[in-house]
Protein backbone atom coordinates (compact mmCIF):
# COMPACT_ATOMS: atom_id res chain seq x y z
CA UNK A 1 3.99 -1.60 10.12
CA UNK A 2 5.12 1.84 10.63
CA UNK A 3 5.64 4.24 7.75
CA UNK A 4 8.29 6.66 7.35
CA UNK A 5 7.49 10.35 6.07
CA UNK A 6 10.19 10.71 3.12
CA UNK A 7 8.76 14.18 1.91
CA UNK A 8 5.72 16.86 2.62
CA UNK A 9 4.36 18.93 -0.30
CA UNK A 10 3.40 22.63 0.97
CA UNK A 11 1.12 24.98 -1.27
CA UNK A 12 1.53 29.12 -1.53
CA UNK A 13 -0.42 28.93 1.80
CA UNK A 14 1.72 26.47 3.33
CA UNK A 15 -1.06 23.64 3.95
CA UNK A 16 -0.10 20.14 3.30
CA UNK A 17 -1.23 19.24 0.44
CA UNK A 18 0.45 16.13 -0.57
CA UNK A 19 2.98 13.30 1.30
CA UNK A 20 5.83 10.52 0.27
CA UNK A 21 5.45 7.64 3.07
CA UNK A 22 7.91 4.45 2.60
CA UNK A 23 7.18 1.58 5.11
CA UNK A 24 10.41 0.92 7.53
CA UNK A 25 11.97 -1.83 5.25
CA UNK A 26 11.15 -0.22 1.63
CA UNK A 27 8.78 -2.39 0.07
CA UNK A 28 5.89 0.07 -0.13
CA UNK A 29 6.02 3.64 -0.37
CA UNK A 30 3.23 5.81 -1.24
CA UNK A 31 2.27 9.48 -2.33
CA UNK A 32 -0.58 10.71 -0.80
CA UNK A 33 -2.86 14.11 -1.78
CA UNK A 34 -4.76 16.02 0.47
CA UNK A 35 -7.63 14.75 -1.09
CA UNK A 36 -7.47 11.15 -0.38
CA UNK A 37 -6.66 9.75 -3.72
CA UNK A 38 -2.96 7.67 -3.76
CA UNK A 39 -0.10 5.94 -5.73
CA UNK A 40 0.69 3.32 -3.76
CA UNK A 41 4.32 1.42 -5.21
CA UNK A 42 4.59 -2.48 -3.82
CA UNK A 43 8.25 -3.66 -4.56
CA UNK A 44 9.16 -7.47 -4.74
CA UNK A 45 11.42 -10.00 -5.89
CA UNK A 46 10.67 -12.96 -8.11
CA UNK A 47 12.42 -16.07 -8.37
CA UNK A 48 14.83 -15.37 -10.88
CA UNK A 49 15.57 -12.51 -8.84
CA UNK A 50 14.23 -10.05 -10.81
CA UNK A 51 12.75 -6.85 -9.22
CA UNK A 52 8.77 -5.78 -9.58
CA UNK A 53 7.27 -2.81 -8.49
CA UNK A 54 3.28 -2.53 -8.95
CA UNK A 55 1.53 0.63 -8.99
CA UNK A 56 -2.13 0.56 -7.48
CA UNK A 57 -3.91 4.09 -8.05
CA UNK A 58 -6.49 5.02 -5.47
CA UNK A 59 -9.35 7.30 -4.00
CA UNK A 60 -11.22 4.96 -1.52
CA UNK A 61 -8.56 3.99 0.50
CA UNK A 62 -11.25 2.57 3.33
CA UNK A 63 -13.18 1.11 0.19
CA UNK A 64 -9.65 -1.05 -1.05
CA UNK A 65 -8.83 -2.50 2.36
CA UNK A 66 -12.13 -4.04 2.55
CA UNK A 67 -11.94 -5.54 -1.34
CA UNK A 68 -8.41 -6.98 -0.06
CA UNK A 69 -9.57 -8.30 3.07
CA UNK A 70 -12.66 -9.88 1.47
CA UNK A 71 -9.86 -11.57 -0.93
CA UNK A 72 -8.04 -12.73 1.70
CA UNK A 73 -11.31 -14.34 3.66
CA UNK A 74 -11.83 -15.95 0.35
CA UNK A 75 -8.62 -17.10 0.00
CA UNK A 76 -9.08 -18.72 3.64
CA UNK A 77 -12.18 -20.29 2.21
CA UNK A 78 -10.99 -22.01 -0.46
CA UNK A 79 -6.84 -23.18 0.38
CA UNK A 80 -6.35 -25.45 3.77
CA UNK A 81 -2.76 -23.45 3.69
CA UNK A 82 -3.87 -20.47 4.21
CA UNK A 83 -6.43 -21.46 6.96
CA UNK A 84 -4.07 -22.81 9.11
CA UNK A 85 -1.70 -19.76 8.58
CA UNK A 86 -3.96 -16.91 9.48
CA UNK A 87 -3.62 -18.43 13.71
């Protein structure tokens, strides 16, 4: 997934001090400070057709991928489905 840079933030000294990412088809974007911590905005649809976005606030960005990819190896644990789909 590639992400797009939407905006940069500059301070009086012109470092970078904050970005706006958006993934290529617009169902994440993100606003990111210099110092690591995140709002990270997950858009989807549900059946009725009805638009979500979720908010996940953030410092540990490292620390969150691993809690998500130790819920997905649990998830492949547990549901046949989901075995079979991760090859």
């Amino acid at each position: 997934m590639k992400w797009v840079l939407k905006s940069k933030h500059k301070n009086e000294e012109e470092r970078t001090i904050a970005l706006e990412l958006q993934d290529e088809d617009g169902t994440f974007d993100a606003n990111v400070r210099w110092d690591g911590c995140m709002e990270i905005h997950i858009r989807s649809k549900t059946e009725e057709d009805n638009v979500l976005i979720d908010t996940i606030h953030t410092c540990d960005l490292e620390g969150l991928i691993t809690k998500l990819q130790g819920l997905q190896q649990a998830c492949f644990d547990h549901f046949e489905e989901w075995a079979k789909n991760k090859s």
